[in-house]
Every structure is written in C-alpha cells, then in structure tokens.
PDB file of N, CA and C in Angstrom:
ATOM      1  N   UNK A   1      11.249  -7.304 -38.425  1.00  0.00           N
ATOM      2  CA  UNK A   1      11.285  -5.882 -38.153  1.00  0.00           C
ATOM      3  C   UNK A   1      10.223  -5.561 -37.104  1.00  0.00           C
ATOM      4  N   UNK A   2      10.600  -4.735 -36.193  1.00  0.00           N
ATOM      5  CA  UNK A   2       9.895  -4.526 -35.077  1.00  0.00           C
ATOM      6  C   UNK A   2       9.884  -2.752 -35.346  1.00  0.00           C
ATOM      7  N   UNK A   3       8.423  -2.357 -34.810  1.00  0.00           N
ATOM      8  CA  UNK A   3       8.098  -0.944 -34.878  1.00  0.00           C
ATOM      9  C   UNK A   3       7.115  -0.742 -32.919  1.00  0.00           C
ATOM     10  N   UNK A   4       7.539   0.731 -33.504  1.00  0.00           N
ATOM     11  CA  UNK A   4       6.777   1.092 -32.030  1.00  0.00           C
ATOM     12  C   UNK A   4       7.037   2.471 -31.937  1.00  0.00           C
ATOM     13  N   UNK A   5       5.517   3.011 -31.533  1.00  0.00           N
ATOM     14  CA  UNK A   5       5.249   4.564 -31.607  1.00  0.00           C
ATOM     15  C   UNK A   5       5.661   4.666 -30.225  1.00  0.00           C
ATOM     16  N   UNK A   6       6.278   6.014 -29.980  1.00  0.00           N
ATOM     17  CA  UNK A   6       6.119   6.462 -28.588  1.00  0.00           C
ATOM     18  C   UNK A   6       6.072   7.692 -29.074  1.00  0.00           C
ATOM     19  N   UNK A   7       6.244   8.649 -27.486  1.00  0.00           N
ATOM     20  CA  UNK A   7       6.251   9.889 -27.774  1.00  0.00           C
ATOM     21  C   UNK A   7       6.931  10.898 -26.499  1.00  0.00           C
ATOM     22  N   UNK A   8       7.868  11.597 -27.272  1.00  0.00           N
ATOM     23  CA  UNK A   8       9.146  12.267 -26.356  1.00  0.00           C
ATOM     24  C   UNK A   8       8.448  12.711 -25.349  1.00  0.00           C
ATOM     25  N   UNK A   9       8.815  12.093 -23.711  1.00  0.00           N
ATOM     26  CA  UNK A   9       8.675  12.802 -22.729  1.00  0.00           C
ATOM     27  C   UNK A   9      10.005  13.559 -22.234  1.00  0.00           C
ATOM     28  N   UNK A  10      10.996  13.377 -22.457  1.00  0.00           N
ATOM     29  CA  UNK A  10      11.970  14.007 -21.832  1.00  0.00           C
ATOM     30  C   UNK A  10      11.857  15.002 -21.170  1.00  0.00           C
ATOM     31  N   UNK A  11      12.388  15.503 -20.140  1.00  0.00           N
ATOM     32  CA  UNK A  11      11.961  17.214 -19.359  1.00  0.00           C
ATOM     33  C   UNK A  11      12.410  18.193 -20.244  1.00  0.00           C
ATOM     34  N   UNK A  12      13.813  17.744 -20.944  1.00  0.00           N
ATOM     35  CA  UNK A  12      14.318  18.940 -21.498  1.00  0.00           C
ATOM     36  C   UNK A  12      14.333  18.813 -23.379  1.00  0.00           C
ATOM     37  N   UNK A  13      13.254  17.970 -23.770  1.00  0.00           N
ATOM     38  CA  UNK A  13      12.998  17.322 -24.636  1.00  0.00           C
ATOM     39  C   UNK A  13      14.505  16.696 -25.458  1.00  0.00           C
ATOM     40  N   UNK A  14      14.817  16.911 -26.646  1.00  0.00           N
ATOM     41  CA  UNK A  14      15.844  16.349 -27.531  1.00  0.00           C
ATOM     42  C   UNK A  14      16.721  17.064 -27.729  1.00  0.00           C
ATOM     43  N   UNK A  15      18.104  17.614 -27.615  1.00  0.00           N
ATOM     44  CA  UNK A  15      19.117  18.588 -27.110  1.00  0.00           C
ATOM     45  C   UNK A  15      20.377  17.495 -27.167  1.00  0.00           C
ATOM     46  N   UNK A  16      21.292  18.310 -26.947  1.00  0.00           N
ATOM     47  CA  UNK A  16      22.563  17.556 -27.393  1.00  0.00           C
ATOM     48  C   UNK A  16      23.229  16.217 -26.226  1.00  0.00           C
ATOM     49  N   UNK A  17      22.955  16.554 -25.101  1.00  0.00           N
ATOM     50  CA  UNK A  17      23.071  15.683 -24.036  1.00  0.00           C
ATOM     51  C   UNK A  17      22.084  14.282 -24.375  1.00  0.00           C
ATOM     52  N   UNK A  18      20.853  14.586 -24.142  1.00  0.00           N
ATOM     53  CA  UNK A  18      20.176  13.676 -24.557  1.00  0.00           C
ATOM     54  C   UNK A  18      19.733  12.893 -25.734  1.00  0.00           C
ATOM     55  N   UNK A  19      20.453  13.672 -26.666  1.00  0.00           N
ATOM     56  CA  UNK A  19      20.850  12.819 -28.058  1.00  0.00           C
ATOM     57  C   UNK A  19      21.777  11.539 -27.637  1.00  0.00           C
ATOM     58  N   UNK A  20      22.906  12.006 -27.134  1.00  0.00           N
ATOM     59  CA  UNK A  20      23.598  11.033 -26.711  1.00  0.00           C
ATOM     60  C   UNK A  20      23.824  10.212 -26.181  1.00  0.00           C
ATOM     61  N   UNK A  21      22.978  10.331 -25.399  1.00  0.00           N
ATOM     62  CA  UNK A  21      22.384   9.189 -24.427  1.00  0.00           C
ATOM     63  C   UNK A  21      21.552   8.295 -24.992  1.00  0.00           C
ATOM     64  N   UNK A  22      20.531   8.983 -25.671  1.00  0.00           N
ATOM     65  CA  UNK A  22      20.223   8.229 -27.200  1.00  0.00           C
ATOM     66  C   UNK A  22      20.764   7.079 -27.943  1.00  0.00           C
ATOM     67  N   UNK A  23      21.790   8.059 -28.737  1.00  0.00           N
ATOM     68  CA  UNK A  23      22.590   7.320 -29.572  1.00  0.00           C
ATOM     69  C   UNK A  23      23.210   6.098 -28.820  1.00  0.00           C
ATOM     70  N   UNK A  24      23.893   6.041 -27.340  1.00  0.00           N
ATOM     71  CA  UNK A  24      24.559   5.672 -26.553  1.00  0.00           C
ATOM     72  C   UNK A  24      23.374   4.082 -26.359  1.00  0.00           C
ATOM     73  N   UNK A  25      21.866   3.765 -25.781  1.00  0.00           N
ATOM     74  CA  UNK A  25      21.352   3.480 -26.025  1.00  0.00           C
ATOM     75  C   UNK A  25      21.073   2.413 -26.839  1.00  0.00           C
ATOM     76  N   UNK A  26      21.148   3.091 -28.586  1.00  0.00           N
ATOM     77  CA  UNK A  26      20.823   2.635 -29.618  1.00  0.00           C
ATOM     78  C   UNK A  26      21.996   1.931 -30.148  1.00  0.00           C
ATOM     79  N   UNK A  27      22.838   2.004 -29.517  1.00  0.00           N
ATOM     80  CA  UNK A  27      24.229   1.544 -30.087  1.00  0.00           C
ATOM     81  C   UNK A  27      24.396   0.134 -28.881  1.00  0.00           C
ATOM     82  N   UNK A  28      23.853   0.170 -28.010  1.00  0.00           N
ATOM     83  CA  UNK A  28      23.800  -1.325 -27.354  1.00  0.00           C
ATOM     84  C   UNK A  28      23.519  -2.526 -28.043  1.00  0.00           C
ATOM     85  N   UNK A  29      22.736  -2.423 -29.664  1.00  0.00           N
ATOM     86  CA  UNK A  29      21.949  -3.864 -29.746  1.00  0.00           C
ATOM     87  C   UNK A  29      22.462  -3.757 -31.168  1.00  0.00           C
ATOM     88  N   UNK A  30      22.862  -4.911 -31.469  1.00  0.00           N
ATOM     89  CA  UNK A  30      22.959  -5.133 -32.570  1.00  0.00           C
ATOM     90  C   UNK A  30      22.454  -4.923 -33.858  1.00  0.00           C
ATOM     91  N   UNK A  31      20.402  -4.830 -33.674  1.00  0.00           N
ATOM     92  CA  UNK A  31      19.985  -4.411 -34.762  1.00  0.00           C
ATOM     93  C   UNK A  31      20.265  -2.855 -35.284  1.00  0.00           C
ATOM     94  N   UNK A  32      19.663  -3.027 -36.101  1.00  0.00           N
ATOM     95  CA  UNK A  32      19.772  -1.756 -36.947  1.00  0.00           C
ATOM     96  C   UNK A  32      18.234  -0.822 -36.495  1.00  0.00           C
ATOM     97  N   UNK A  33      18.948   0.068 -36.483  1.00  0.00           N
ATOM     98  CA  UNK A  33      17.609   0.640 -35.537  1.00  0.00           C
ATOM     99  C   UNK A  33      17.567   2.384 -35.958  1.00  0.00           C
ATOM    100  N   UNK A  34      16.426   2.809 -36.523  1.00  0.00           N
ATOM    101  CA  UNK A  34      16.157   4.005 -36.978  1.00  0.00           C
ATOM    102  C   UNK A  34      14.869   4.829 -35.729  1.00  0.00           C
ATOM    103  N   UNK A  35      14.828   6.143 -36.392  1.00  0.00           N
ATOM    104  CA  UNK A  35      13.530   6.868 -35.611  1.00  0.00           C
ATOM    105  C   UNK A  35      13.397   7.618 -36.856  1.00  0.00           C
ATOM    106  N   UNK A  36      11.769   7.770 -36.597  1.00  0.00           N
ATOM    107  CA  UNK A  36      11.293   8.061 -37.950  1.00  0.00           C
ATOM    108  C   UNK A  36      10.157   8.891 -37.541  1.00  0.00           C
ATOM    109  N   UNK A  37      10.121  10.268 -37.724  1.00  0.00           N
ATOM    110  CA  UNK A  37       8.946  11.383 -37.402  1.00  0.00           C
ATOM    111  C   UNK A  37       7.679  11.221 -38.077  1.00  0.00           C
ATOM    112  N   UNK A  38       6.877  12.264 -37.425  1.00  0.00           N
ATOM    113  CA  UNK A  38       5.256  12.163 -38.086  1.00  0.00           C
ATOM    114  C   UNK A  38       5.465  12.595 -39.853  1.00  0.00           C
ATOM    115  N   UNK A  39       6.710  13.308 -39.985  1.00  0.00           N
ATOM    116  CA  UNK A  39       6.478  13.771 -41.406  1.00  0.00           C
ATOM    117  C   UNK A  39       7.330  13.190 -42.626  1.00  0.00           C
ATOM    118  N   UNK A  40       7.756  11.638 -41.654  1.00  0.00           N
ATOM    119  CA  UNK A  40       8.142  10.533 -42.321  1.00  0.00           C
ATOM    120  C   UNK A  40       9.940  10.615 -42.853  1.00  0.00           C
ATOM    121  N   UNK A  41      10.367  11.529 -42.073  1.00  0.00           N
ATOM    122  CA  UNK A  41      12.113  12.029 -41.840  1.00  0.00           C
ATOM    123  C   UNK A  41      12.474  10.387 -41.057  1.00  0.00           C
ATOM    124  N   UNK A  42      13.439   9.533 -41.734  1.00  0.00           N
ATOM    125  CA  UNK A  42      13.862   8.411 -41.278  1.00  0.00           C
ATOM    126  C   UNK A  42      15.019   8.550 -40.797  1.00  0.00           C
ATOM    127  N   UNK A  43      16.022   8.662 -39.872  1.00  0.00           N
ATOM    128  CA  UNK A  43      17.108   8.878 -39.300  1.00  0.00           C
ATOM    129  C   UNK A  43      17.321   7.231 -38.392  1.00  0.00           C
ATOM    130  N   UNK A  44      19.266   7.336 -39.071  1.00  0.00           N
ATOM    131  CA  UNK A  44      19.854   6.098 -38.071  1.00  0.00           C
ATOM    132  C   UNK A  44      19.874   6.509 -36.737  1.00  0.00           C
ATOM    133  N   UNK A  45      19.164   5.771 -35.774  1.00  0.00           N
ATOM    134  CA  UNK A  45      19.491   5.905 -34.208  1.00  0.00           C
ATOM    135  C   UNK A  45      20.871   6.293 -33.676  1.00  0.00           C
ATOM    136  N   UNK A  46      21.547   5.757 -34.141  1.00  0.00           N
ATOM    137  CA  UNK A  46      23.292   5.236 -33.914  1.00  0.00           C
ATOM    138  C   UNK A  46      23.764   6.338 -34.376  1.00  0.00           C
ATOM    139  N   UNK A  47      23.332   6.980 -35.253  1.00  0.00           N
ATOM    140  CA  UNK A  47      24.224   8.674 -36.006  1.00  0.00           C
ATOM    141  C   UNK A  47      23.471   9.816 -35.083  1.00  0.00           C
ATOM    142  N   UNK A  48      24.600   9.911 -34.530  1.00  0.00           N
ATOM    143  CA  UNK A  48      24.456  11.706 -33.532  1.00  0.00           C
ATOM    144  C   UNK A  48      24.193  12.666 -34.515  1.00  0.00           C
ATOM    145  N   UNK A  49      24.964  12.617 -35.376  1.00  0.00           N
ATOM    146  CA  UNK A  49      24.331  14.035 -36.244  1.00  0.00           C
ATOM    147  C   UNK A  49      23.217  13.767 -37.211  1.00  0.00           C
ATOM    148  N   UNK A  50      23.052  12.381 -37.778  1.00  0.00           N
ATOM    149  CA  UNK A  50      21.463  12.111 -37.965  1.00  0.00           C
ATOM    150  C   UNK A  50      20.399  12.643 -36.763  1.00  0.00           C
ATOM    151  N   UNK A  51      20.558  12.317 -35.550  1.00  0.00           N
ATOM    152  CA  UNK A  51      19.593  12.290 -34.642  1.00  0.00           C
ATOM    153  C   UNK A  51      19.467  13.933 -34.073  1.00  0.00           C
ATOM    154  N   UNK A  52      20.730  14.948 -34.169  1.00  0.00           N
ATOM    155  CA  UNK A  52      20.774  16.158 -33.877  1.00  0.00           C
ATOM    156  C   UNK A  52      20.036  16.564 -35.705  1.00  0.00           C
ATOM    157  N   UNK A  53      19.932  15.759 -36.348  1.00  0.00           N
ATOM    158  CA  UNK A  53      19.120  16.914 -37.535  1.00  0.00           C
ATOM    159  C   UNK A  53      17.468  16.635 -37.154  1.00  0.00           C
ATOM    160  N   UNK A  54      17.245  16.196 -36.414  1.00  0.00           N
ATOM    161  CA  UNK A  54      15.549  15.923 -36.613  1.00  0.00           C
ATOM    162  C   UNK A  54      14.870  16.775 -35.655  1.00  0.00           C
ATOM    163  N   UNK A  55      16.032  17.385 -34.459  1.00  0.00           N
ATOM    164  CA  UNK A  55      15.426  18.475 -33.843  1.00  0.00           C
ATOM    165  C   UNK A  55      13.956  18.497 -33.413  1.00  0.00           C
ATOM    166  N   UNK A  56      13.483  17.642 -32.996  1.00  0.00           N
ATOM    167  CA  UNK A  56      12.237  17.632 -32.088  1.00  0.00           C
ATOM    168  C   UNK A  56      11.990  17.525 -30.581  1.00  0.00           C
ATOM    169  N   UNK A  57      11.509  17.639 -29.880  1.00  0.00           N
ATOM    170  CA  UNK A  57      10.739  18.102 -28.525  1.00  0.00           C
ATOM    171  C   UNK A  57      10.054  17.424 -28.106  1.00  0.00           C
ATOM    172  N   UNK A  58       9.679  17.816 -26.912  1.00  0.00           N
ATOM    173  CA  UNK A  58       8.839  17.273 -25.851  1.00  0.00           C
ATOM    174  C   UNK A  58       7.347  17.056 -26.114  1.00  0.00           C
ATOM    175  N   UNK A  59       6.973  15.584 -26.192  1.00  0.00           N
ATOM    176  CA  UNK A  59       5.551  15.823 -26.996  1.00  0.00           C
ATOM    177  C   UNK A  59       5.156  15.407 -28.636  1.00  0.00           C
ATOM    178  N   UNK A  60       6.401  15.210 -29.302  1.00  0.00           N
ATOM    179  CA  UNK A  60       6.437  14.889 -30.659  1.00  0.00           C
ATOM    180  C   UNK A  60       6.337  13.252 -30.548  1.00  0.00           C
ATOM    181  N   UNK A  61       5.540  12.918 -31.546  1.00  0.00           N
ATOM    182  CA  UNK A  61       4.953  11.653 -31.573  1.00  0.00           C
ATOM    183  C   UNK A  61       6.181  10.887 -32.812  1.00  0.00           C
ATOM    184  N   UNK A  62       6.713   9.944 -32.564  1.00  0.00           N
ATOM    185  CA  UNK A  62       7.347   9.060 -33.652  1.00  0.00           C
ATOM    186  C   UNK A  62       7.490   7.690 -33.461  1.00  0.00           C
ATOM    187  N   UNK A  63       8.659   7.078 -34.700  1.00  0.00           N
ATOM    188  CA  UNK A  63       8.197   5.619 -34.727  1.00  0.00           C
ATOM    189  C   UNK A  63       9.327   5.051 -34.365  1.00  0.00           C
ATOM    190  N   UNK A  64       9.834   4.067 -33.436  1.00  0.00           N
ATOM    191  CA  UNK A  64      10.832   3.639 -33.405  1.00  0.00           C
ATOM    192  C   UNK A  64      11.002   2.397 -34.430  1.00  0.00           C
ATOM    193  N   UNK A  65      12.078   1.988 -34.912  1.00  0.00           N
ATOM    194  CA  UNK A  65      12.041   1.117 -36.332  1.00  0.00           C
ATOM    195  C   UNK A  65      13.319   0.425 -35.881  1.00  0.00           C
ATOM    196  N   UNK A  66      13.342  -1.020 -35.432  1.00  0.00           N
ATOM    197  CA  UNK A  66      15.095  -1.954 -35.110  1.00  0.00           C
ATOM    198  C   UNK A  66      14.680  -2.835 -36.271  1.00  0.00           C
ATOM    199  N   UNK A  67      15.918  -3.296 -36.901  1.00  0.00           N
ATOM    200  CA  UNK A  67      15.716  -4.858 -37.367  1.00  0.00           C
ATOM    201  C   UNK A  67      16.939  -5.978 -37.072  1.00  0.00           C
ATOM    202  N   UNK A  68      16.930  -7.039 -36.834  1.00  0.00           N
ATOM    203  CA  UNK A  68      18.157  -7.451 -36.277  1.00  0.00           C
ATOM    204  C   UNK A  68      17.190  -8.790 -34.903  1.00  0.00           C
ATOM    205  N   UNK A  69      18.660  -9.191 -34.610  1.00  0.00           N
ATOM    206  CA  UNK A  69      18.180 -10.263 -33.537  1.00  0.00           C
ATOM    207  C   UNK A  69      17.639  -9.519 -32.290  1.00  0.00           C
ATOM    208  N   UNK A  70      17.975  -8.484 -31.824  1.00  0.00           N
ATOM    209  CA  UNK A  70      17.401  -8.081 -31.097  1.00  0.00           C
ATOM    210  C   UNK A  70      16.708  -6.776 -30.939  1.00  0.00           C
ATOM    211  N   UNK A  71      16.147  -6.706 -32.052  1.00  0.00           N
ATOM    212  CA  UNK A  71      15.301  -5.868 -32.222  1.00  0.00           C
ATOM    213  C   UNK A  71      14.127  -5.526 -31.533  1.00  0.00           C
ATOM    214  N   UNK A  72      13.476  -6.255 -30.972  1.00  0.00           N
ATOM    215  CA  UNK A  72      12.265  -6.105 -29.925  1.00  0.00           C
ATOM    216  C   UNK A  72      12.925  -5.458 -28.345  1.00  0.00           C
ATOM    217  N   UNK A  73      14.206  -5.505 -28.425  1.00  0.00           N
ATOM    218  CA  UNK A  73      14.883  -5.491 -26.777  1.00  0.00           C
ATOM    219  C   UNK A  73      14.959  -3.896 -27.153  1.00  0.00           C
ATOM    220  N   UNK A  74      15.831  -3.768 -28.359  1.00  0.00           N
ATOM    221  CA  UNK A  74      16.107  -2.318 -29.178  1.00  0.00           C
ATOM    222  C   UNK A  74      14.634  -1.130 -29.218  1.00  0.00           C
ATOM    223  N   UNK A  75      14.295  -1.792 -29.346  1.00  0.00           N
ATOM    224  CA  UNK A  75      12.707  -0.763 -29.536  1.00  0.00           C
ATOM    225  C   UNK A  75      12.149  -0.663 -27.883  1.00  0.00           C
ATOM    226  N   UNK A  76      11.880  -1.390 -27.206  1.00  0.00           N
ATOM    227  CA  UNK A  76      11.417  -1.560 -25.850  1.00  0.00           C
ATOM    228  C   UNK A  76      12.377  -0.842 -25.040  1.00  0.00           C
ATOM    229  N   UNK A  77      13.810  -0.581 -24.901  1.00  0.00           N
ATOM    230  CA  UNK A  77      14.996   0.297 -24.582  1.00  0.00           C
ATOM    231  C   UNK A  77      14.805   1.833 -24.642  1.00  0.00           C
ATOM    232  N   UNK A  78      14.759   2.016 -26.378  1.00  0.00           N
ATOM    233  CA  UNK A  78      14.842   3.106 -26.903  1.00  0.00           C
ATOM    234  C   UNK A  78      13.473   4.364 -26.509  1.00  0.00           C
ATOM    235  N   UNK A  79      12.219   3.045 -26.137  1.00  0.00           N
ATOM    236  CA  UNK A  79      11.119   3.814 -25.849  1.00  0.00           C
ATOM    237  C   UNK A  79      10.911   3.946 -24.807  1.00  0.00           C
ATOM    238  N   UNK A  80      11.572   3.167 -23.368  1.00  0.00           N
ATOM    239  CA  UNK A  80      11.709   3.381 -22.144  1.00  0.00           C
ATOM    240  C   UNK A  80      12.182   5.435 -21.999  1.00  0.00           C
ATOM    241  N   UNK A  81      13.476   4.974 -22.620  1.00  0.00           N
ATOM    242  CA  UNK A  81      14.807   6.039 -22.780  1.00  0.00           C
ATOM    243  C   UNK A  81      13.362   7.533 -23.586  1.00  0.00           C
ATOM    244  N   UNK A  82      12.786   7.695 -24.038  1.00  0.00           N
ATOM    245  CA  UNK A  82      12.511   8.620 -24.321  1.00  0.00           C
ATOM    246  C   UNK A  82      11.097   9.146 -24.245  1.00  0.00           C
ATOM    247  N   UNK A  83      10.753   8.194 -23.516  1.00  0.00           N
ATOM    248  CA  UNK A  83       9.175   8.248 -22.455  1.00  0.00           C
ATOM    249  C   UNK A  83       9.339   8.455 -21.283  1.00  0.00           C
ATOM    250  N   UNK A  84      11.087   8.551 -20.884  1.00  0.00           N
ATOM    251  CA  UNK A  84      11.029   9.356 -19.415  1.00  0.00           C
ATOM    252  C   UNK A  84      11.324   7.802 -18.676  1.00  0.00           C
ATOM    253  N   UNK A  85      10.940   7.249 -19.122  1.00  0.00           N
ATOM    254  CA  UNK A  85      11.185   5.888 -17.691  1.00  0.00           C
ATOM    255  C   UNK A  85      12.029   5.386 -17.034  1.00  0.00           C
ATOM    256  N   UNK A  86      13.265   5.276 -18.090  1.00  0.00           N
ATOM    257  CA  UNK A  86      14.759   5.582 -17.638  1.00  0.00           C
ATOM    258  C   UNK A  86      15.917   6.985 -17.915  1.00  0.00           C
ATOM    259  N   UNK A  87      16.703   7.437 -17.128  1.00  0.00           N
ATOM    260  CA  UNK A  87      16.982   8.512 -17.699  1.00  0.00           C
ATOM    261  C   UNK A  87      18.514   8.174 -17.825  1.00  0.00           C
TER     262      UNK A  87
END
C-alpha cells in the first residue's frame, strides 16, 4: 500500500469537470485507489459520485491511498493531476 499527501491546486478547485478527469485518471491503474480528507472521509477514486460527495477546494490538504501492482504509478498520477502539474 502506497500513501501520499498532496494538496488541491486546481484553479477551479474540485467541481464536476474536474472530478472526472479525476475519476478518468484513477481508473487507468489497476490498483485500488481511494482519497481520504483531513477529517478522515475515505472515498473510492474510481466512484464519481463518491468523489462529487467530498466536495472540497482549492487548498484542502488530503491523502492519496492505491493498493495494487501499480500503486506507486497510481498515487504519483493522481497527485500530479491535482497539484496542477498536469491538467
């Protein structure tokens, strides 16, 4: 199991477009791969309407969580994707 904090840069923070792109993302790698907030709300990456209930913003600190064979690729992706680095 691979973990890794980042923290939402997005311009327009977490919104329905960029959920999906998200999900879209998280659905590349085989592992199993969650995001998990400061107030410990665990949501599947891969579920759009998991990821539209956690409703957070630009600036919110969380944990990315893969497990699986490629789980380190999954987490390193997911935190590119929402630190702004790839859009």
């Amino acid at each position: 199991m691979t973990k890794k904090e980042t923290t939402i840069q997005l311009k327009t923070g977490v919104e329905a477009t960029p959920v999906a792109m998200l999900v879209q993302v998280a659905s590349r790698f085989e592992s199993s791969v969650y995001i998990e907030t400061e107030d410990n709300k665990k949501v599947n990456a891969k579920s759009i309407m998991g990821m539209m209930g956690l409703n957070f913003e630009k600036g919110v600190a969380l944990t990315i969580i893969a497990d699986g064979a490629d789980e380190e690729e999954a987490c390193e992706a997911i935190d590119n994707y929402l630190s702004g680095k790839v859009e």
